[in-house]
C-alpha atoms as a PDB file:
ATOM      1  CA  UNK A   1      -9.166  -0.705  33.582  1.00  0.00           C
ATOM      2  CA  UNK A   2      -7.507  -0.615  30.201  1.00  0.00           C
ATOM      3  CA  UNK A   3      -4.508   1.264  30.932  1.00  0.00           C
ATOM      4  CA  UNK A   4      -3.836   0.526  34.342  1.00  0.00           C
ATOM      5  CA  UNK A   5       0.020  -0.076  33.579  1.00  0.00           C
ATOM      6  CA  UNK A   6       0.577   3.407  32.549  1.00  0.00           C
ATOM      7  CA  UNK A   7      -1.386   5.571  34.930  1.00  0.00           C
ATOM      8  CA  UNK A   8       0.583   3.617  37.238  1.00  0.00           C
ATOM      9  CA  UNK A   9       3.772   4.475  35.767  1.00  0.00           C
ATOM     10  CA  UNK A  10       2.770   8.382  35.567  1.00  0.00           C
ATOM     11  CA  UNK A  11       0.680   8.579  38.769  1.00  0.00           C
ATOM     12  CA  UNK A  12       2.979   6.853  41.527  1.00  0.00           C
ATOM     13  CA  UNK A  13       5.880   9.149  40.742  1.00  0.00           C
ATOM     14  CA  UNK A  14       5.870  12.546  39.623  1.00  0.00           C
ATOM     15  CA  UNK A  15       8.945  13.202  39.454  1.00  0.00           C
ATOM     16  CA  UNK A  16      10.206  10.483  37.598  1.00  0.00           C
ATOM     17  CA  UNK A  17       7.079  11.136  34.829  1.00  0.00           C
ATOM     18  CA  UNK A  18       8.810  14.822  34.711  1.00  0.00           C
ATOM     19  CA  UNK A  19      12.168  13.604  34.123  1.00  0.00           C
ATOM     20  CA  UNK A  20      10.937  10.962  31.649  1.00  0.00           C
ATOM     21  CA  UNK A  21       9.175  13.843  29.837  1.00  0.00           C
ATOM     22  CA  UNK A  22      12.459  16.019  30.008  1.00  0.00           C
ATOM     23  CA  UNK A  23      14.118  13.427  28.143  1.00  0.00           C
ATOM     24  CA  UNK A  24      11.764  12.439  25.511  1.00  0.00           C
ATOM     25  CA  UNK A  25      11.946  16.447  24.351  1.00  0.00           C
ATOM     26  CA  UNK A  26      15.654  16.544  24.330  1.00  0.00           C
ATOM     27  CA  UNK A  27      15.618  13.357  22.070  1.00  0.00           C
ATOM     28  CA  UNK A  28      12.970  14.217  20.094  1.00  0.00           C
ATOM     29  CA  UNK A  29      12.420  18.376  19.946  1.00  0.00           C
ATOM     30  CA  UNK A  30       9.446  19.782  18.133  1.00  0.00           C
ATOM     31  CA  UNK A  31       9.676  20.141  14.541  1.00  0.00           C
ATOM     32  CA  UNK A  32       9.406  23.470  12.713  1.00  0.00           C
ATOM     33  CA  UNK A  33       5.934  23.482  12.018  1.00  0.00           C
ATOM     34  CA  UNK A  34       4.825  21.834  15.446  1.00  0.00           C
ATOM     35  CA  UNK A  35       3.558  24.849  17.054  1.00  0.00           C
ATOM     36  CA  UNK A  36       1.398  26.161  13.755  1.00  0.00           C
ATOM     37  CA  UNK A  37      -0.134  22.347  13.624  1.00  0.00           C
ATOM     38  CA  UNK A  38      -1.028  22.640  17.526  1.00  0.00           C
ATOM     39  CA  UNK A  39      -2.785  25.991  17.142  1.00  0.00           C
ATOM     40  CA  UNK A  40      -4.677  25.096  14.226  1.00  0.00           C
ATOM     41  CA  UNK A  41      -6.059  21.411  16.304  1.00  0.00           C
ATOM     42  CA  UNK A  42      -7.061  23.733  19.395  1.00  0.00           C
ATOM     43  CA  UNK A  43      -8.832  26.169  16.602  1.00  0.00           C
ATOM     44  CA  UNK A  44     -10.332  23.087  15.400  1.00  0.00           C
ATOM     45  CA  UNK A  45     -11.401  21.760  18.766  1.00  0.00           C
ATOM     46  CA  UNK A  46     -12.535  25.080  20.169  1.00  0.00           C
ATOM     47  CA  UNK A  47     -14.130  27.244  18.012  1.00  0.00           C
ATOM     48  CA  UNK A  48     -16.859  24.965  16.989  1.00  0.00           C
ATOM     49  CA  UNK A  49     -17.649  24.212  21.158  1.00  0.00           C
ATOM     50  CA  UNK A  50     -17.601  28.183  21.761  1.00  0.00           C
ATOM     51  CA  UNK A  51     -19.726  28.771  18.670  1.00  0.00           C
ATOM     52  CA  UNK A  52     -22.414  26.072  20.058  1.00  0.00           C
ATOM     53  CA  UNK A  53     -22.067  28.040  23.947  1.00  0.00           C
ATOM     54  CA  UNK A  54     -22.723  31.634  22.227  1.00  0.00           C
ATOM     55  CA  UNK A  55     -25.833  30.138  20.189  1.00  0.00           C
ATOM     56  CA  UNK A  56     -27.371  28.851  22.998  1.00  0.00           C
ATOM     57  CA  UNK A  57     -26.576  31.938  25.384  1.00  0.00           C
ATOM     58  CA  UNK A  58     -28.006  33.394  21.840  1.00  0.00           C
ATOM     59  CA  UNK A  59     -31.386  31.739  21.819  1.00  0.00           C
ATOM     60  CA  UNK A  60     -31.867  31.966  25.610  1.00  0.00           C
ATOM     61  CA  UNK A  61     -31.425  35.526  25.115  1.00  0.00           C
ATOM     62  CA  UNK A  62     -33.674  35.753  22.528  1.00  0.00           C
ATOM     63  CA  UNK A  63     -36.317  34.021  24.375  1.00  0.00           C
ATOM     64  CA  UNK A  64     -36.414  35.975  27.434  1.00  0.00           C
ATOM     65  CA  UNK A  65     -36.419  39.734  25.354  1.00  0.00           C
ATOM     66  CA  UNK A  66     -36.686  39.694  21.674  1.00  0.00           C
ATOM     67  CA  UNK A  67     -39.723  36.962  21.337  1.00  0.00           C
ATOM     68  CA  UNK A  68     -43.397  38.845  21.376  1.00  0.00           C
ATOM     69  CA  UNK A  69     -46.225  37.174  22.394  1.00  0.00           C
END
């Protein structure tokens, strides 16, 4: 596995991950335009996926009523 080391680290001890995390914010806190740049990626990431869903819900919809034979 590539990254055994780390899921090691993380996985073996919870708590210690936690506090780890704890004190990588207070060292390092999110910038002023962190939380605008994190909305926009999950727009980016999820719009498109939920787009694809509704098209195909779309099509199978239109299949089973709309089509005439």
């Amino acid at each position: 596995m590539f990254f055994r080391k780390k899921l090691k680290r993380v996985l073996t001890d919870p708590k210690k991950a936690e506090e780890r995390f704890a004190k990588t914010m207070e060292e390092m806190p999110p910038e002023k335009g962190d939380r605008l740049a994190m909305i926009l990626a999950a727009l980016i990431v999820f719009v498109p996926a939920i787009l694809v869903i509704f098209a195909v819900f779309g099509v199978v919809l239109y299949f089973f009523f709309f089509r005439h034979f």
